[in-house]
N, C-alpha and C. Protein backbone atom coordinates (compact mmCIF):
# COMPACT_ATOMS: atom_id res chain seq x y z
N UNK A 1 78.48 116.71 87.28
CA UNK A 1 79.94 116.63 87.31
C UNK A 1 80.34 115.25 87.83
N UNK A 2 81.54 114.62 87.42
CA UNK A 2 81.62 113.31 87.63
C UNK A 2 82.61 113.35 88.56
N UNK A 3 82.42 112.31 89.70
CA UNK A 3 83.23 112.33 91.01
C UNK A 3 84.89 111.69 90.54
N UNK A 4 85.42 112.31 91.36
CA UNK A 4 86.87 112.49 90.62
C UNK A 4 87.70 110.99 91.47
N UNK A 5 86.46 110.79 92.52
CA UNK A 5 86.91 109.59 93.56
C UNK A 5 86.72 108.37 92.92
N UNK A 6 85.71 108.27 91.33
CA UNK A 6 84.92 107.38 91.43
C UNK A 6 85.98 106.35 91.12
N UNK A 7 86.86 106.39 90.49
CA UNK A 7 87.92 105.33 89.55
C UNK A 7 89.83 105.30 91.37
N UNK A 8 89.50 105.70 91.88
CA UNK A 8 90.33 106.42 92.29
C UNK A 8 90.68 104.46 93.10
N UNK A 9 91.70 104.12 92.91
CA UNK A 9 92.07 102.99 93.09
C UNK A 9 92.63 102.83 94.53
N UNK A 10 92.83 103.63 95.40
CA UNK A 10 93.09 103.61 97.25
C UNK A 10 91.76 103.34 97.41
N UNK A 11 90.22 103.25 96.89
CA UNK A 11 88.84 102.95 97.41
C UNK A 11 89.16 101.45 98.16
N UNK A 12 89.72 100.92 96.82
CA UNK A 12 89.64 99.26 96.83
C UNK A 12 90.92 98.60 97.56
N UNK A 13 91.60 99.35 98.04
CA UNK A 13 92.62 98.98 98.93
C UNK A 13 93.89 98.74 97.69
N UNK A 14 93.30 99.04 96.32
CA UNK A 14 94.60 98.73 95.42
C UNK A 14 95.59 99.78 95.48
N UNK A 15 96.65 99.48 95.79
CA UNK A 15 97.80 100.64 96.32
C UNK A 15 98.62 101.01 94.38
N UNK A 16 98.48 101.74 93.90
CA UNK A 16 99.17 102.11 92.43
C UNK A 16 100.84 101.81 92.92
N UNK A 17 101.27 101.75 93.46
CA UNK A 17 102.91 101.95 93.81
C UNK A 17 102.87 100.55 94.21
N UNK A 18 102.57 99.97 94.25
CA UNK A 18 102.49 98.03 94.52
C UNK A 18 102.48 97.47 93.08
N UNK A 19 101.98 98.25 92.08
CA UNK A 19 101.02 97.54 90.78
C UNK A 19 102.84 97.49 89.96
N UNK A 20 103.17 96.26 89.13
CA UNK A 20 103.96 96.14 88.43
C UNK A 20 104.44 96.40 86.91
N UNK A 21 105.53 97.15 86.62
CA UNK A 21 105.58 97.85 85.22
C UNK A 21 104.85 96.65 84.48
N UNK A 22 103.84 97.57 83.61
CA UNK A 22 103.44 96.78 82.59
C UNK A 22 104.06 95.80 81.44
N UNK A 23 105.33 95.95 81.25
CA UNK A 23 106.26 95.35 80.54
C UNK A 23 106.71 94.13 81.12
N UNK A 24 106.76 94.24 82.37
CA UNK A 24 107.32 93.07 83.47
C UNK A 24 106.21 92.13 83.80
N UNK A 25 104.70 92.85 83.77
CA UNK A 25 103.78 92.10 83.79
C UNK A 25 103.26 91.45 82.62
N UNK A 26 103.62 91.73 81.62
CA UNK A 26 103.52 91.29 80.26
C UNK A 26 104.48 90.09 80.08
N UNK A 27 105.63 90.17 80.46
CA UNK A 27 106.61 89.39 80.29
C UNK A 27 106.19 87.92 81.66
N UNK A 28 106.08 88.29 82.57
CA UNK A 28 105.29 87.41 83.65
C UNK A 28 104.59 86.29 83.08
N UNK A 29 103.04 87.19 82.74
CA UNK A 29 101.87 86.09 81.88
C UNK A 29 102.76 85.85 80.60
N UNK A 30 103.59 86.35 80.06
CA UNK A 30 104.26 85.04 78.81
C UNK A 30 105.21 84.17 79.23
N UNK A 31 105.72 84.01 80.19
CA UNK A 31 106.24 83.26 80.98
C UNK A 31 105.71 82.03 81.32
N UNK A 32 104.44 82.41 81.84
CA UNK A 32 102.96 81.34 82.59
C UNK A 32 102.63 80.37 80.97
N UNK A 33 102.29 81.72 80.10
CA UNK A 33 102.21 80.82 78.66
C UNK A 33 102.81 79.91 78.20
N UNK A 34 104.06 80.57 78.50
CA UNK A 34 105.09 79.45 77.37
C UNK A 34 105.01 78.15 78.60
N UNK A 35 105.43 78.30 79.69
CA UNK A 35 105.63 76.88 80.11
C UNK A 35 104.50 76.41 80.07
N UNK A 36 103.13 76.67 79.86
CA UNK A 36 101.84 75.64 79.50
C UNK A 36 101.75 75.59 78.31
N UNK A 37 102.05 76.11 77.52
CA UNK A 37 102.43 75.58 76.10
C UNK A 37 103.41 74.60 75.84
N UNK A 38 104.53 74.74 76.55
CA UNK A 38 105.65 73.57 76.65
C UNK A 38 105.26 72.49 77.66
N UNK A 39 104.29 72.76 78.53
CA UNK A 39 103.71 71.32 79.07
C UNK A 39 103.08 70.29 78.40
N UNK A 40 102.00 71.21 77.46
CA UNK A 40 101.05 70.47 76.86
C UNK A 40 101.84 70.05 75.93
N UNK A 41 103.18 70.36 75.25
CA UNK A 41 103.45 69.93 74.30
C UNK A 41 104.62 68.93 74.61
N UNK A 42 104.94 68.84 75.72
CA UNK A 42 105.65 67.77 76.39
C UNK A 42 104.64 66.47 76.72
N UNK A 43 103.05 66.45 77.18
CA UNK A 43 102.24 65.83 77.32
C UNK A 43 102.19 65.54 75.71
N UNK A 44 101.65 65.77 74.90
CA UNK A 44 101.40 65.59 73.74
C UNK A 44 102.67 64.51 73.13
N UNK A 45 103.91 65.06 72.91
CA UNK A 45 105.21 64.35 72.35
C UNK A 45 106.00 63.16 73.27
N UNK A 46 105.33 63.36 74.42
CA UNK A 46 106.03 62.49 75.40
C UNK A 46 104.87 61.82 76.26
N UNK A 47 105.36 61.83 77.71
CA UNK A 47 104.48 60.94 78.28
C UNK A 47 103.96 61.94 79.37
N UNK A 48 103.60 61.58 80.32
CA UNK A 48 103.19 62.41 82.10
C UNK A 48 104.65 62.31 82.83
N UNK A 49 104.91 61.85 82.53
CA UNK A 49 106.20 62.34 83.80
C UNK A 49 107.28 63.48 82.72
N UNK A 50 107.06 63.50 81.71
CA UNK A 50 107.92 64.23 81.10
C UNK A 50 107.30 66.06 81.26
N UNK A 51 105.84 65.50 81.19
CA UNK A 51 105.03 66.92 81.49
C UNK A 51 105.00 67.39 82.55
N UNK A 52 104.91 66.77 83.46
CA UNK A 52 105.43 67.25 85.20
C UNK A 52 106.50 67.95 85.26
N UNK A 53 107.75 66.89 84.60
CA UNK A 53 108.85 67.69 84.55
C UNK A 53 108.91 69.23 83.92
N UNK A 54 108.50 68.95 83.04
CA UNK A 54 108.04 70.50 82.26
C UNK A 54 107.29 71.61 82.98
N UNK A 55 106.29 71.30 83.57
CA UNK A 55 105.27 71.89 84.56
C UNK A 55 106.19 72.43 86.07
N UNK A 56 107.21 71.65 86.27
CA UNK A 56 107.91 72.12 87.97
C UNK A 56 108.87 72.96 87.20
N UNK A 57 109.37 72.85 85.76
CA UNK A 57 110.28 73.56 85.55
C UNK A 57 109.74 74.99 85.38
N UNK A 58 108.56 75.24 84.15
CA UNK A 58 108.09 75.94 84.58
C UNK A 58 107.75 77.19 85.42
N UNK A 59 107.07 76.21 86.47
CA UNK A 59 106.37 77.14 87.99
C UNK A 59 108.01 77.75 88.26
N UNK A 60 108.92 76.95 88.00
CA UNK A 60 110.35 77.33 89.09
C UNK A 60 110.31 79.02 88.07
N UNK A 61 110.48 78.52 86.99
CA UNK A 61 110.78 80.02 86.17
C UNK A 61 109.74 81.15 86.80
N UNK A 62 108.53 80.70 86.27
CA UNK A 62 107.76 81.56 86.82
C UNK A 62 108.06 82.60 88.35
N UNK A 63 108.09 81.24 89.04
CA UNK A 63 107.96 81.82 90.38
C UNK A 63 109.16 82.55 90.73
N UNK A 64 110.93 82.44 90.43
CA UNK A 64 112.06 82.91 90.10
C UNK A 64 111.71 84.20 89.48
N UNK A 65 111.33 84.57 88.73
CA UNK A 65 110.75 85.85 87.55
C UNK A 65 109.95 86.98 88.42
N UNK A 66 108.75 86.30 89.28
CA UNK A 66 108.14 86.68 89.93
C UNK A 66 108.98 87.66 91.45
N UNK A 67 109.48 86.68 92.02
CA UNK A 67 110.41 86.99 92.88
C UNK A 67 111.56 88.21 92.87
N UNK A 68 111.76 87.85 91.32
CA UNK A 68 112.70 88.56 90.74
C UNK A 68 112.78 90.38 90.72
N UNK A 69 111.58 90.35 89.95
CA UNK A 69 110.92 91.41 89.91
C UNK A 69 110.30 92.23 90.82
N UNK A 70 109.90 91.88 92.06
CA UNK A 70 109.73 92.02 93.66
C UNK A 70 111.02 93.02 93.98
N UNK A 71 111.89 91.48 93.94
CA UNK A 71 113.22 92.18 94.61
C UNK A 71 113.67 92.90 93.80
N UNK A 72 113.79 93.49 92.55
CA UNK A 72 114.77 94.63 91.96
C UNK A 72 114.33 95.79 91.78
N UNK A 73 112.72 95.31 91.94
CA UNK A 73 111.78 97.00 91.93
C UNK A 73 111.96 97.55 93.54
N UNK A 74 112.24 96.63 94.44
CA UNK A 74 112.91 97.47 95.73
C UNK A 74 114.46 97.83 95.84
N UNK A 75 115.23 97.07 95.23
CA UNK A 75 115.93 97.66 95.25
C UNK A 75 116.35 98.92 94.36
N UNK A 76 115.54 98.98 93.44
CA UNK A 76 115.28 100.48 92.74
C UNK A 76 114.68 101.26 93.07
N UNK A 77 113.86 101.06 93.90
CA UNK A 77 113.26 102.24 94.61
C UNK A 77 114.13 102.67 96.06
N UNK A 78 114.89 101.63 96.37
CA UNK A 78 115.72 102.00 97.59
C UNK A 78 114.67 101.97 98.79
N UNK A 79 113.73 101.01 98.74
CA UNK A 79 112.77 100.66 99.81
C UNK A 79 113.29 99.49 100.59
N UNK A 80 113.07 99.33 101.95
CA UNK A 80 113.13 98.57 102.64
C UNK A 80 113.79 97.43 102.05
N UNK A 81 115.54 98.22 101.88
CA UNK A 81 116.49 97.47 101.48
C UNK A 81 117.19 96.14 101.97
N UNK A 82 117.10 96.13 103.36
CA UNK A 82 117.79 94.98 103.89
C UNK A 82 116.83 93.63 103.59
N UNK A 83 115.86 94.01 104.27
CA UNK A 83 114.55 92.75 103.84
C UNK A 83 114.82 92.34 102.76
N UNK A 84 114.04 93.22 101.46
CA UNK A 84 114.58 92.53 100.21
C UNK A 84 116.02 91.64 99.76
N UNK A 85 117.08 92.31 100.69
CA UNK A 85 118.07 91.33 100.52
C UNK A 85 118.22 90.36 101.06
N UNK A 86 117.58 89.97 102.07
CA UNK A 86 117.01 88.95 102.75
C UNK A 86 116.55 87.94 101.53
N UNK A 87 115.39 88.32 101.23
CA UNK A 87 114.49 87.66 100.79
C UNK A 87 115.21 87.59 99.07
N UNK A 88 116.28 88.06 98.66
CA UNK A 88 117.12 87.59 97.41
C UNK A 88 117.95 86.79 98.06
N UNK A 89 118.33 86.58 98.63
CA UNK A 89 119.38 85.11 99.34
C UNK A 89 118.57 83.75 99.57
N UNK A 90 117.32 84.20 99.93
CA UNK A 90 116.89 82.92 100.69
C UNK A 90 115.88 82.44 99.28
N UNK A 91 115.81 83.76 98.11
CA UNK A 91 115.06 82.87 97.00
C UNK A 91 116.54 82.18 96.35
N UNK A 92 117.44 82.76 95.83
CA UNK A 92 118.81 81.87 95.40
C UNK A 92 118.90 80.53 96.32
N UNK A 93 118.95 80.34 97.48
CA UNK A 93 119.33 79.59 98.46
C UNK A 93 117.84 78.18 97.93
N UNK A 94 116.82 78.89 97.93
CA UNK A 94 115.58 77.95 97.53
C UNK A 94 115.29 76.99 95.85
N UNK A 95 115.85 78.61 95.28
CA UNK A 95 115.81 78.07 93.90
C UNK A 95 116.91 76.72 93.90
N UNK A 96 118.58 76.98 93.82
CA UNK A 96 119.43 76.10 93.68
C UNK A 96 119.06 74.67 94.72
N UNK A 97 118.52 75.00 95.89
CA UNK A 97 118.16 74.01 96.60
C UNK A 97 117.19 72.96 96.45
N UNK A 98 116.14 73.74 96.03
CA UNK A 98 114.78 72.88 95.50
C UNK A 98 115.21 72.42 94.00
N UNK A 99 116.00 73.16 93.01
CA UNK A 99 116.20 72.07 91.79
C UNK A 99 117.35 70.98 92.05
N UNK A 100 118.06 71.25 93.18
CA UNK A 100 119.32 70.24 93.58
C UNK A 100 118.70 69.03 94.22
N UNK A 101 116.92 69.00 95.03
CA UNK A 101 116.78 68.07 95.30
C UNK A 101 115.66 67.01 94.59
N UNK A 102 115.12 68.18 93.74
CA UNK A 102 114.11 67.58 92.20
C UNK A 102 115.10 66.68 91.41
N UNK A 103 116.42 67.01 91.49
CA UNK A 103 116.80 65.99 90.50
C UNK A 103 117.64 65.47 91.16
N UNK A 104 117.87 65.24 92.54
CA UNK A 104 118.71 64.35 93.37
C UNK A 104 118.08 62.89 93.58
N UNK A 105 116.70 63.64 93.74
CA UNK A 105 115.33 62.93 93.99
C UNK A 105 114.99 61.74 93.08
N UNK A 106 115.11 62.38 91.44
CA UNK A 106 114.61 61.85 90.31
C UNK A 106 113.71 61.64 90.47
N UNK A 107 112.66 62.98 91.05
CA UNK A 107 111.41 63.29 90.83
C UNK A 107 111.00 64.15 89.48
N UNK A 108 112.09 64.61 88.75
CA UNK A 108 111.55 64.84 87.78
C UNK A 108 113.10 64.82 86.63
N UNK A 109 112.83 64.43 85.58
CA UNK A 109 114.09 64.13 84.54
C UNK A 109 114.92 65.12 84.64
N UNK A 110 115.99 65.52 84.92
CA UNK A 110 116.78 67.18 83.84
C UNK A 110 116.50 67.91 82.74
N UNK A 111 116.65 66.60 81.97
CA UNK A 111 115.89 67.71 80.15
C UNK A 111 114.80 68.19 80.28
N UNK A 112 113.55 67.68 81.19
CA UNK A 112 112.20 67.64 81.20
C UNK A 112 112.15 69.26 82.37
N UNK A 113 112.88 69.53 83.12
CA UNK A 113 113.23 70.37 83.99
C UNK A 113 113.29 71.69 83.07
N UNK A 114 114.45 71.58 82.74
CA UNK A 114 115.41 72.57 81.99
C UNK A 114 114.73 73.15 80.72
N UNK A 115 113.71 72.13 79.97
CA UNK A 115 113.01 72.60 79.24
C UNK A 115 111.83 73.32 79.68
N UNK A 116 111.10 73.22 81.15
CA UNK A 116 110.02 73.66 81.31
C UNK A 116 111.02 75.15 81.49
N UNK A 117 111.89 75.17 82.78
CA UNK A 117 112.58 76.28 82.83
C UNK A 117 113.13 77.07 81.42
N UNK A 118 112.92 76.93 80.27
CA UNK A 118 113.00 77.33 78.97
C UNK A 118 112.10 78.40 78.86
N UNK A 119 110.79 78.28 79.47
CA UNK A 119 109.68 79.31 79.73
C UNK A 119 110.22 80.51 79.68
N UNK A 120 111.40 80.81 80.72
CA UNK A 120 111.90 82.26 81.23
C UNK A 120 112.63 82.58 79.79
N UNK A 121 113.35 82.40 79.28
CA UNK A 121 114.16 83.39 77.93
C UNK A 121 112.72 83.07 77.37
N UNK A 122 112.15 82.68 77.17
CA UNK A 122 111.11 82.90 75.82
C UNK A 122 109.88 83.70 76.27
N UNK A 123 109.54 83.56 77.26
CA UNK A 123 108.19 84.08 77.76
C UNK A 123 108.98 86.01 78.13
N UNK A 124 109.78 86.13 78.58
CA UNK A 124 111.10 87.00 78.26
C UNK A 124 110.88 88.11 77.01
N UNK A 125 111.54 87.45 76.09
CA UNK A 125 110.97 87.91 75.35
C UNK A 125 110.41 88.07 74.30
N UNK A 126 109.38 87.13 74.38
CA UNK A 126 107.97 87.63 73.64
C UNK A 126 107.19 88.77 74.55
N UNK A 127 107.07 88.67 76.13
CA UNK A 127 107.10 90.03 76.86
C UNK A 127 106.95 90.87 76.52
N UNK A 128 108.16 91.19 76.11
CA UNK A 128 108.68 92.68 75.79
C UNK A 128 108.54 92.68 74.52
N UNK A 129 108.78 91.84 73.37
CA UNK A 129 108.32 92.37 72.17
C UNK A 129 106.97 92.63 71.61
N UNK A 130 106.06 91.81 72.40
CA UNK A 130 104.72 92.12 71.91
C UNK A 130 103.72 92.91 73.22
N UNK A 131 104.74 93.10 74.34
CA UNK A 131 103.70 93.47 75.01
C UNK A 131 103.59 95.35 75.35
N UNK A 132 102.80 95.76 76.58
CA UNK A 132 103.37 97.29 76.69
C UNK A 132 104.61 98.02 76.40
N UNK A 133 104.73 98.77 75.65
CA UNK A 133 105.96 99.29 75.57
C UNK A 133 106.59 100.51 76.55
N UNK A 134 107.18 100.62 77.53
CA UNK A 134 107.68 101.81 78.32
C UNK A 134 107.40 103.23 77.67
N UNK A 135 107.01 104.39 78.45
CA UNK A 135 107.24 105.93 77.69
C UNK A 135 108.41 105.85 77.58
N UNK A 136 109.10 106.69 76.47
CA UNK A 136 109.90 107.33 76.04
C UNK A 136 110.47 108.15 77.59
N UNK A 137 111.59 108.62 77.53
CA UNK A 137 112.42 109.33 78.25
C UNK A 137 111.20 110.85 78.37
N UNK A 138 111.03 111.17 79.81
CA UNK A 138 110.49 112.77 79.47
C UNK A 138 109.23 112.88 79.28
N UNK A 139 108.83 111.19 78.19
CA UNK A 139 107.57 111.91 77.65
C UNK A 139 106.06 110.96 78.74
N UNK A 140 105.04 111.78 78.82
CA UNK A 140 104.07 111.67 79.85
C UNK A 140 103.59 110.05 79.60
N UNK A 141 102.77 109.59 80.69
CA UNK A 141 102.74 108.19 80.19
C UNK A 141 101.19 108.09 79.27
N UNK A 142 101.14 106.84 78.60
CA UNK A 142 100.13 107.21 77.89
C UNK A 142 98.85 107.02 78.82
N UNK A 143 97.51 107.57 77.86
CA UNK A 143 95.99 107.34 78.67
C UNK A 143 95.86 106.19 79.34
N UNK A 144 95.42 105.93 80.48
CA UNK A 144 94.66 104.78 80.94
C UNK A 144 93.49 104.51 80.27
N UNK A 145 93.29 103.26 79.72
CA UNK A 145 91.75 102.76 79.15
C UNK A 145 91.65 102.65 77.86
């Protein structure tokens, strides 16, 4: 008889209620894609500082997306609500702050910015169109594996 513990994911300290809808995690890694696809292709059509720019714009999406998704899966679960709102002020407060001083700086171009940040609607959704699709209303979720 096969141990019912053996797959059982609390072994490894992986908590299932931490792990992120598959759709959101799908949409995440196309996120990561597109802005290294739009780096390399900013490196390729342009120069290195145009690809940097592309690359911080990027990470910003990414990491914005990331954040994002943190904070709205607590506030949908109605978990440790105040924190999370904490920590949605002080990412707004970081995001607008850190791109207000990237290009105060003219450490990295605007277009070159704005295009890496392009990542998020596209990585978005290609996400969701090609990636896991949610159960249906009601209906059980599908097999693992």
């Amino acid at each position: 008889m096969p141990d019912p513990t053996a797959n059982d994911p609390s072994d490894s300290g992986y908590d299932r209620e931490d792990r992120a809808d598959p759709t959101l995690r799908a949409a995440l890694i196309a996120v990561g894609i597109a802005a290294a696809v739009l780096t390399a292709g900013a490196g390729f059509a342009f120069d290195a500082h145009t690809a940097v720019g592309v690359a911080v714009g990027g990470a910003v999406a990414f990491a914005n997306l990331a954040v994002f998704v943190r904070v709205g899966r607590a506030f949908l679960e109605k978990k440790h609500t105040l924190p999370w709102g904490i920590v949605a002020v002080v990412k707004l407060v970081v995001l607008v702050g850190g791109v207000w001083l990237l290009l105060r700086n003219g450490a990295v171009a605007p277009l070159a910015l704005a295009a890496g940040y392009g990542a998020m609607p596209i990585g978005i959704t290609l996400g969701v169109l090609f990636g896991p699709k949610p159960p249906e209303d009601g209906a059980p979720p599908p097999p693992a594996g």
